[in-house]
Protein backbone atom coordinates (compact mmCIF):
# COMPACT_ATOMS: atom_id res chain seq x y z
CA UNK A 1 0.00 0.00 0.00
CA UNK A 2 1.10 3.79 -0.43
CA UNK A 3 -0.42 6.69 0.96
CA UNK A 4 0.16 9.58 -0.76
CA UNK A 5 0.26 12.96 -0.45
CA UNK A 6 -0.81 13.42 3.17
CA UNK A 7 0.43 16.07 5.94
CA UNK A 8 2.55 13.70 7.84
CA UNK A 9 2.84 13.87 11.98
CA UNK A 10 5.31 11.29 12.66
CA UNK A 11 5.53 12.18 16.60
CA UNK A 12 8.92 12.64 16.09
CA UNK A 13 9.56 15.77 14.61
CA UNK A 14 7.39 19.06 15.93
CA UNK A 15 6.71 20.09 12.02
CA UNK A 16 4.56 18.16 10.32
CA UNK A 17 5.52 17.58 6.40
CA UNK A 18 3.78 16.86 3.25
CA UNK A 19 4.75 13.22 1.98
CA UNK A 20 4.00 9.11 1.11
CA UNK A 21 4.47 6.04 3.15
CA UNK A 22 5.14 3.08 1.23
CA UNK A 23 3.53 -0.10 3.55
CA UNK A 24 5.04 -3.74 3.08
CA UNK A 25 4.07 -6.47 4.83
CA UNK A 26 2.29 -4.80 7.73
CA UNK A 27 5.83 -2.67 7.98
CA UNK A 28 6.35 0.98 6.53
CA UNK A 29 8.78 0.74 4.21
CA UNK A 30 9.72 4.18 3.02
CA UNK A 31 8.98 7.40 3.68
CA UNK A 32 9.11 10.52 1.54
CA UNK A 33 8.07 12.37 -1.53
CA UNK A 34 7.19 11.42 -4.97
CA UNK A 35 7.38 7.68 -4.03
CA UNK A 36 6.54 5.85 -7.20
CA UNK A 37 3.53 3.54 -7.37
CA UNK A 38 4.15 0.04 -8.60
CA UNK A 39 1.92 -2.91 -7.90
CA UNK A 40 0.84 -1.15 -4.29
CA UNK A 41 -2.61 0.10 -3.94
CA UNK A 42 -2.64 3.44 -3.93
CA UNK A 43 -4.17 5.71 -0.98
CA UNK A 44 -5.04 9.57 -1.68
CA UNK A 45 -4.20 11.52 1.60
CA UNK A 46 -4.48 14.72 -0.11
CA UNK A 47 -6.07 17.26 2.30
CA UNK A 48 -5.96 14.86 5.37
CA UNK A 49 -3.53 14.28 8.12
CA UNK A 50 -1.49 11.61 8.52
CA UNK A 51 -0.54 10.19 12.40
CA UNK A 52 0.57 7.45 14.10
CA UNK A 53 -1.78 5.16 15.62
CA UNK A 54 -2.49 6.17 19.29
CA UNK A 55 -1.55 4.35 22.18
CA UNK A 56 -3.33 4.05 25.82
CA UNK A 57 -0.58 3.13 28.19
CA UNK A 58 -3.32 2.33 30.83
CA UNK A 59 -6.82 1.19 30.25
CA UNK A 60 -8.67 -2.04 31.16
CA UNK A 61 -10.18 -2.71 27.95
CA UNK A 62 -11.00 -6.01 27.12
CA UNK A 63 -11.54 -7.17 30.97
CA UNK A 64 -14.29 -4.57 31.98
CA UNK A 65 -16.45 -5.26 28.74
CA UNK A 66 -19.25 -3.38 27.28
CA UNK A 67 -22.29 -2.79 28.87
CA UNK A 68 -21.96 -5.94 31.28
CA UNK A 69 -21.55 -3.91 34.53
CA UNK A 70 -19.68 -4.40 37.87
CA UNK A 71 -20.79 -8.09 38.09
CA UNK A 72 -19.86 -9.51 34.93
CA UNK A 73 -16.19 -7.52 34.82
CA UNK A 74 -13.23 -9.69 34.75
CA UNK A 75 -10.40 -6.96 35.91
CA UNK A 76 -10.16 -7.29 40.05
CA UNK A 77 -9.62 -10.23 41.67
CA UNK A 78 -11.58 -9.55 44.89
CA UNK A 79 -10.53 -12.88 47.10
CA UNK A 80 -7.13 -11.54 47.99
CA UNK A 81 -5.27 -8.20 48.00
CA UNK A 82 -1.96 -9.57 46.72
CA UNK A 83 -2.21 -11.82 43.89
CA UNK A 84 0.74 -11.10 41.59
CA UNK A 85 0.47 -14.90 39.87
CA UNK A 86 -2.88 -12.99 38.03
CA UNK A 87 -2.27 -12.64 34.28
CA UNK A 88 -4.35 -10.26 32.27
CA UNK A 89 -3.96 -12.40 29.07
CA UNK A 90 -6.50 -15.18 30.43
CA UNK A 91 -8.81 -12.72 31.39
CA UNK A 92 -9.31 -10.32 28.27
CA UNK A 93 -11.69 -11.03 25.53
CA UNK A 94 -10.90 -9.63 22.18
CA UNK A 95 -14.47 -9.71 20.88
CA UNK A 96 -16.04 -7.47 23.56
CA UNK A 97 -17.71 -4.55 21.24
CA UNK A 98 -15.29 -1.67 23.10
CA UNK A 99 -12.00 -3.28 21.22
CA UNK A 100 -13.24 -2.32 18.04
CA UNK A 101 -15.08 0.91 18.70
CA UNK A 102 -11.17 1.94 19.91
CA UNK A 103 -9.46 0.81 16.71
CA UNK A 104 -11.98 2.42 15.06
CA UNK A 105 -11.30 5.82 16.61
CA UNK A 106 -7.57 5.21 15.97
CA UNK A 107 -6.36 3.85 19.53
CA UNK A 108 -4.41 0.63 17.92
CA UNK A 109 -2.51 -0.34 20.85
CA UNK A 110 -3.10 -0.46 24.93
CA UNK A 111 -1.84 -1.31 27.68
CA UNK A 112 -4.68 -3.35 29.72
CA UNK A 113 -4.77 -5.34 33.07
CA UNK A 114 -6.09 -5.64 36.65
CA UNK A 115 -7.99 -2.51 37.97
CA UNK A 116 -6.33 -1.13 41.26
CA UNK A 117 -8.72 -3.16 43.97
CA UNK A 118 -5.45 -5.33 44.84
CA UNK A 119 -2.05 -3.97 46.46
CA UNK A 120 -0.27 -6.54 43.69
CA UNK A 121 -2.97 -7.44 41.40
CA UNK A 122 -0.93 -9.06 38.37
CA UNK A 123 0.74 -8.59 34.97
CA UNK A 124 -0.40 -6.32 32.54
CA UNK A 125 -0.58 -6.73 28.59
CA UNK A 126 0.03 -4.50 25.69
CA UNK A 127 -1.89 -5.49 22.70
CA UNK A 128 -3.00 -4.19 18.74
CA UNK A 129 -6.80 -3.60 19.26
CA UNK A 130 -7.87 -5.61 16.16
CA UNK A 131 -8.30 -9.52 16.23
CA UNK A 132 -10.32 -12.55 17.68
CA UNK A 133 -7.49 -14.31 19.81
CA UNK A 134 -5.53 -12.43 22.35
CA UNK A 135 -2.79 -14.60 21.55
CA UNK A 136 -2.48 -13.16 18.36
CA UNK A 137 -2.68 -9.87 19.28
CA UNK A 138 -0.07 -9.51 21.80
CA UNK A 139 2.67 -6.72 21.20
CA UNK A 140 4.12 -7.96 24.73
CA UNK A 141 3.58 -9.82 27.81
CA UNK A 142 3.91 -8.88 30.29
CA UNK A 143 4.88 -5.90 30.44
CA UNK A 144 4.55 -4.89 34.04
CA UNK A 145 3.01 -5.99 37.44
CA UNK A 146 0.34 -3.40 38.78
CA UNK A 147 0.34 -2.64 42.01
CA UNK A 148 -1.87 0.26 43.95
CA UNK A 149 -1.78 2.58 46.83
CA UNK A 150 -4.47 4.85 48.31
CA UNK A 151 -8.10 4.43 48.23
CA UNK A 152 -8.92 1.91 46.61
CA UNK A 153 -7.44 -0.87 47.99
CA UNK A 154 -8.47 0.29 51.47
CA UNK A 155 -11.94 0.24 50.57
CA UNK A 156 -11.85 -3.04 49.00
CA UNK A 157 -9.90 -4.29 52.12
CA UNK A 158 -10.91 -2.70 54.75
CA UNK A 159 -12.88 -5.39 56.80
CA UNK A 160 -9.88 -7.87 56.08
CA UNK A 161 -7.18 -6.10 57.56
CA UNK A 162 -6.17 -3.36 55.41
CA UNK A 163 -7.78 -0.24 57.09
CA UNK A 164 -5.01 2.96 55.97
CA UNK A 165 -2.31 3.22 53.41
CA UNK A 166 0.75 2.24 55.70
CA UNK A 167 -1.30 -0.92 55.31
CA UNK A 168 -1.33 -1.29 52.11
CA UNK A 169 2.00 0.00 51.39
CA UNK A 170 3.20 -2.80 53.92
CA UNK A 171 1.18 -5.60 51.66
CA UNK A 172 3.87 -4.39 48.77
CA UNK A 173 6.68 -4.48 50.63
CA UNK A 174 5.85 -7.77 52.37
CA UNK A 175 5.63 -9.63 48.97
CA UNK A 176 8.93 -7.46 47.76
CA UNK A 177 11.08 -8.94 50.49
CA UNK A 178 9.49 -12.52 50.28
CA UNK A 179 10.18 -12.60 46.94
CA UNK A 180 13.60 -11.26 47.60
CA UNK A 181 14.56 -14.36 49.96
CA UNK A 182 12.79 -17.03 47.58
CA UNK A 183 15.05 -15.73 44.68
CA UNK A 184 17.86 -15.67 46.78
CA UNK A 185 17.24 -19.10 47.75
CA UNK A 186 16.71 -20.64 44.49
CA UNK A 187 19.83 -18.49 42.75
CA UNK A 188 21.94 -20.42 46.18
CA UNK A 189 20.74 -23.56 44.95
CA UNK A 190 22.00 -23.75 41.67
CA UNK A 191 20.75 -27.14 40.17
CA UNK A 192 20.43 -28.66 42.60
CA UNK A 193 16.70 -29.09 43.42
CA UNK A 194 16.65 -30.55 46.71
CA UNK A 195 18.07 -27.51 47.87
CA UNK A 196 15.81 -25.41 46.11
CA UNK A 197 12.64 -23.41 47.92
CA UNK A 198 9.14 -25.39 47.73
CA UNK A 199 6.99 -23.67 44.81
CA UNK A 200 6.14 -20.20 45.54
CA UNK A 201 3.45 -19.02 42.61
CA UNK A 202 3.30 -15.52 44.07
CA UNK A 203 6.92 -15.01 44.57
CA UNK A 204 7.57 -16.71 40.73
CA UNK A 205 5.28 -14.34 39.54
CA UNK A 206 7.54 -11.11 41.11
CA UNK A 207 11.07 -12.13 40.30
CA UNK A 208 10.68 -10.60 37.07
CA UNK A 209 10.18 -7.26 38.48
CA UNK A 210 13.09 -7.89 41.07
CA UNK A 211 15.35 -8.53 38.14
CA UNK A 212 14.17 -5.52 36.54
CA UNK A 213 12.78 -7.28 33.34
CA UNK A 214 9.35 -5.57 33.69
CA UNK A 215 8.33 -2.67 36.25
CA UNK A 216 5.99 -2.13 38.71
CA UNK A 217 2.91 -0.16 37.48
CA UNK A 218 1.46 1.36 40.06
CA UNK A 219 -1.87 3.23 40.74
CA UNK A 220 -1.13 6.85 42.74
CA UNK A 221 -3.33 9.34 43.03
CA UNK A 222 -2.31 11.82 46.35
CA UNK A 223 1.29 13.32 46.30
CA UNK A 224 1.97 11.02 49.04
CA UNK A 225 1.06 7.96 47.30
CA UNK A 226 2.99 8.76 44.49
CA UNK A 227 6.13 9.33 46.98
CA UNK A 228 5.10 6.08 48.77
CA UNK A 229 5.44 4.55 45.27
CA UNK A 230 8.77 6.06 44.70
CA UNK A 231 9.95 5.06 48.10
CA UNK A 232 9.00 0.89 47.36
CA UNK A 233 10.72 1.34 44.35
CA UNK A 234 13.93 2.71 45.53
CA UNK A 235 13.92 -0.15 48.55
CA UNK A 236 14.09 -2.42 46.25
CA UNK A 237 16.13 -1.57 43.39
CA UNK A 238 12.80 -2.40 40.62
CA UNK A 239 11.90 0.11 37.95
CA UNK A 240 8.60 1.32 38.30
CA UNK A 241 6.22 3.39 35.85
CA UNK A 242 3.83 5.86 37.96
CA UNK A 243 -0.02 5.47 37.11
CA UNK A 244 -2.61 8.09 37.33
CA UNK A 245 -0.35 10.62 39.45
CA UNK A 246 -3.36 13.01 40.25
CA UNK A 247 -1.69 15.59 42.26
CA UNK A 248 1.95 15.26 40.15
CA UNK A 249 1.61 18.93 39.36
CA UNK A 250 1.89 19.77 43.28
CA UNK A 251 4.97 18.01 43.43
CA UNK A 252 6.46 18.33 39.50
CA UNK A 253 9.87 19.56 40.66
CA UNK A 254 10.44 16.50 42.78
CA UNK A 255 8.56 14.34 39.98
CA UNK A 256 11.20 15.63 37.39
CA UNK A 257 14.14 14.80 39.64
CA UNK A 258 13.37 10.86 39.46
CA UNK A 259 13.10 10.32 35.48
CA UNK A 260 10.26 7.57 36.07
CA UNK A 261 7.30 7.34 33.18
CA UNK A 262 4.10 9.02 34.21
CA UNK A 263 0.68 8.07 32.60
CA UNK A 264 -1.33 11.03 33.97
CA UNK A 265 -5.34 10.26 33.71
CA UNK A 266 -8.30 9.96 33.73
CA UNK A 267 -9.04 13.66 33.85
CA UNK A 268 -12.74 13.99 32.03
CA UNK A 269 -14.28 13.30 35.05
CA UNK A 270 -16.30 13.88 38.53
CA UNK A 271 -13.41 14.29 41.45
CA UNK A 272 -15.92 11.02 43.00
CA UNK A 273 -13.33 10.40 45.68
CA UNK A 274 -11.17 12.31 48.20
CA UNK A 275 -8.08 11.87 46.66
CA UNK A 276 -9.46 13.14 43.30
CA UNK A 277 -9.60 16.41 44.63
CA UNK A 278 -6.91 18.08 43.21
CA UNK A 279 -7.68 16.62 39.78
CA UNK A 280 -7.02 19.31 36.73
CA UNK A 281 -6.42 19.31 33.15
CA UNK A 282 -3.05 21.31 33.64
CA UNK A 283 -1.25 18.51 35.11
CA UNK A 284 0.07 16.73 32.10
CA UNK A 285 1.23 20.01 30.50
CA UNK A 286 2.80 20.96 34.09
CA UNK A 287 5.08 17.73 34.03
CA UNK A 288 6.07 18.11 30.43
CA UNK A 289 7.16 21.70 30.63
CA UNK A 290 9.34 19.58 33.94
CA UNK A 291 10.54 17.46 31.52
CA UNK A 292 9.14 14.24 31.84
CA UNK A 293 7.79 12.01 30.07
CA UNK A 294 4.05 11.92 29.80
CA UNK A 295 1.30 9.88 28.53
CA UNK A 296 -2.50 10.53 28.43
CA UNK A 297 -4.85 7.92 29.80
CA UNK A 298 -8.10 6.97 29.51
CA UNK A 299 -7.97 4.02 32.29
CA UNK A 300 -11.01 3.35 29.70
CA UNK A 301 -13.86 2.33 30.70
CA UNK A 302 -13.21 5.38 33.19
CA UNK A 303 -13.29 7.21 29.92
CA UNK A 304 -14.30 5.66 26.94
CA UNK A 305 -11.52 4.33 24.76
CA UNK A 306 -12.47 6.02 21.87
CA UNK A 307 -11.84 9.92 23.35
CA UNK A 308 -7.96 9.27 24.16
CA UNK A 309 -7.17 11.85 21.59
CA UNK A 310 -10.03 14.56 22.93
CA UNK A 311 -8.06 13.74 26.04
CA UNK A 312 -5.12 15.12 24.71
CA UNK A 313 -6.79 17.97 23.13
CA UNK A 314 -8.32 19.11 26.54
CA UNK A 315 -5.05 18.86 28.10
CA UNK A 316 -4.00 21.62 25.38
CA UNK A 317 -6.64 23.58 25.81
CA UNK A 318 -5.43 23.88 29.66
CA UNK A 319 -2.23 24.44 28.32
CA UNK A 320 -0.11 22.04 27.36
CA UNK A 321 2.23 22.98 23.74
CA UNK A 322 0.24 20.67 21.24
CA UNK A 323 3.25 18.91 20.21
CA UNK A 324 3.94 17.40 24.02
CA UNK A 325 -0.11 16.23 24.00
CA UNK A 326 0.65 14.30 20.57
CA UNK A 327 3.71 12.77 22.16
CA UNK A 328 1.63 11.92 24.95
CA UNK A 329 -1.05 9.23 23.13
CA UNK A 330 1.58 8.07 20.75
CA UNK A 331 5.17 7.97 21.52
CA UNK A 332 5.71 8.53 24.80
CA UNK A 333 2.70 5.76 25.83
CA UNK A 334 5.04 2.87 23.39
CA UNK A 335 8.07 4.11 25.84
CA UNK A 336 6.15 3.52 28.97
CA UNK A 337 4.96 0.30 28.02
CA UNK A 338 8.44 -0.65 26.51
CA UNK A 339 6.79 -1.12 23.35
CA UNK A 340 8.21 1.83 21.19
CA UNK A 341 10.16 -0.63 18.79
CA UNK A 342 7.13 -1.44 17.04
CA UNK A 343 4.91 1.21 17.44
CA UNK A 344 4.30 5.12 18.20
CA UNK A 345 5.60 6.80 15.56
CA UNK A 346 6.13 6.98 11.81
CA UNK A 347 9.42 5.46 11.10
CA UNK A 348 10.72 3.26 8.88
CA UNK A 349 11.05 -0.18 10.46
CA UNK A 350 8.05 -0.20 12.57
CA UNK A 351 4.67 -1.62 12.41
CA UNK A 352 2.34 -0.03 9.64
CA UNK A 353 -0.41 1.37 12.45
CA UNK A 354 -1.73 4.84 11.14
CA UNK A 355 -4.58 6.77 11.36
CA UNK A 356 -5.91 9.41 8.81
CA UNK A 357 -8.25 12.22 9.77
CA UNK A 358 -9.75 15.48 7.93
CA UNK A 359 -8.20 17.70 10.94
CA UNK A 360 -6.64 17.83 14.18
CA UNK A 361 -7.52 14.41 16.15
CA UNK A 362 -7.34 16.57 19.41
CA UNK A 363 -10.76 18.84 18.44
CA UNK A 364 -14.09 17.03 18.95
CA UNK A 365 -15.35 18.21 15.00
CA UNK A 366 -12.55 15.77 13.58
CA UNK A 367 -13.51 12.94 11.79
CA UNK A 368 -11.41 9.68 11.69
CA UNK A 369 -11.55 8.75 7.88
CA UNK A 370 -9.28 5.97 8.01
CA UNK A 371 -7.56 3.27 10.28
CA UNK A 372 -4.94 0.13 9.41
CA UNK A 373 -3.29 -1.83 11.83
CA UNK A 374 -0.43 -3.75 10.51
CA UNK A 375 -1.35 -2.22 7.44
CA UNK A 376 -4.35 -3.40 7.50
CA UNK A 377 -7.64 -1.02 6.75
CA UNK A 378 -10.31 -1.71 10.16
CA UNK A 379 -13.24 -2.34 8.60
């Protein structure tokens, strides 16, 4: 396939430019001007804009499906606050109506999982948002264990022991450091296995984070859970991403000094809770202008999939330089997830995911007028 002729933002450079992609084998190819037409079918992009697919670093689509309420949602596991041997993968069903109506609106990729019920609640996936088998619609797995401070898992909790957020933040650190010992052990035992520990499927499921091979995601909404988070993750020598970060513009200078990803979100709507209070639309542009990296959430179905882009727009509107917002649903969400090989921008070598639209994605009058995934057109 080549699309020609469109005004190209590749999230990579802040001026957009008239040109083609050439698309091979789900790949792009080439890109430039005046690309020749050979046996490809040919796309006319003249007078529409040409952008990278978006990308929601932290959503739940595909476990809380569509229309089938509280009961029938597949993202908490509500028998146990710690249950990092939970994998998203055999919870998430590809067919639920919500994973199209997102690739239709140009969100190809997310990052979905466990909700934030659980102080460990599992490992997350990041998937294309077009297929009928999760397996074949993996990007990567996993690509990091959620965890979750402040409200939420106190309420969930709070008649079995978990009552405030030293509580909560002990349940973390509890599993860290028996996790910590059961590697230990089974590193000291080499090959031989009657020295090894007894089967652990809690503390097999963390040793990836302790090695550093995926981070901990976690859910922080107050300044103080956000430092909490920080704290854990500086214990115990893991990477972490931060998730939600509510209140990061009260604390941006000390949010810039520590370099760790930041999907800020879900802003469009009611502060419902106490530690929503602080909740505004200038916080992503507040922690960009810091310096550090950003991404726009929808924690869909908090927000419907389909508006990650108006997300972005708002966050403009309250200030943030336009550039920084696209960066935000495209690029910047592939880095978080660890992801940005394949997707979130237009470069040659990565995976042919691009959306078309008559205008800016960001205003609420624009009209998606084409999708492909892999190079692909959604129907």
């Amino acid at each position: 396939m080549l699309i020609k002729n469109g005004m190209i933002y590749d999230a990579v450079h802040k001026e957009p430019y008239t040109g083609d992609l050439l698309i091979k084998e789900g790949k792009i190819k080439k890109i430039g001007k005046n690309i020749r037409a050979k046996e490809e079918e040919v796309v006319d992009a003249t007078g529409l804009r040409v952008y990278p697919g978006f990308i929601d670093a932290h959503c739940h689509l595909g476990l809380d499906g569509w229309g089938i309420g509280f009961e029938g949602a597949d993202y908490n596991e509500m028998g146990d606050i710690c249950t990092p041997q939970m994998r998203a993968i055999d919870s998430f069903n590809p067919l639920d109506p919500s994973v199209h109506m997102a690739a239709k609106a140009g969100v190809t990729s997310v990052a979905t999982g466990q909700g934030s019920s659980n102080a460990i609640g599992g490992t997350w996936i990041a998937v294309k948002t077009v297929g009928v088998c999760v397996d074949d619609m993996i990007i990567k797995d996993p690509v990091a264990m959620k965890g979750a401070l402040g409200e939420n898992p106190k309420r969930c909790y709070r008649d079995k022991g978990n009552f405030a957020r030293m509580s909560t933040a002990s349940v973390i650190r509890n599993m860290l450091f028996k996790a910590k010992e059961y590697l230990a052990k089974k590193e000291a035992a080499g090959d031989d296995v009657s020295k090894k520990p007894g089967f652990d499927f809690k503390c097999e499921a963390m040793i990836p984070v302790l090695k550093k091979e995926i981070p901990l995601k976690i859910h922080a909404h107050q300044a103080n859970d956000i430092l909490t988070a920080i704290r854990l993750a500086k214990e115990f020598d893991v990477d972490l991403t931060l998730e939600h970060v509510t209140e990061g513009h009260l604390i941006a200078d000390k949010l810039a000094e520590t370099n760790y990803p930041m999907a800020v979100g879900p802003s469009l709507t009611h502060a419902s809770k106490f530690e929503l209070q602080n909740k505004s639309w200038t916080t992503p542009g507040i922690l960009a202008a810091k310096g550090c990296q950003v991404s726009i959430i929808t924690d869909s179905p908090v927000i419907p999939q389909e508006y990650l882009a108006l997300c972005a727009g708002l966050a403009v509107k309250a200030g943030m330089d336009p550039f920084e917002a696209l960066k935000a649903i495209t690029i910047n969400p592939a880095k978080h997830v660890g992801i940005a090989d394949r997707v979130g921008s237009l470069e040659v070598g990565k995976d042919a995911d691009i959306v078309l639209c008559d205008g800016d994605p960001m205003i609420s009058d624009t009209h998606v007028k084409a999708v492909y995934i892999d190079g692909q057109l959604v129907e």
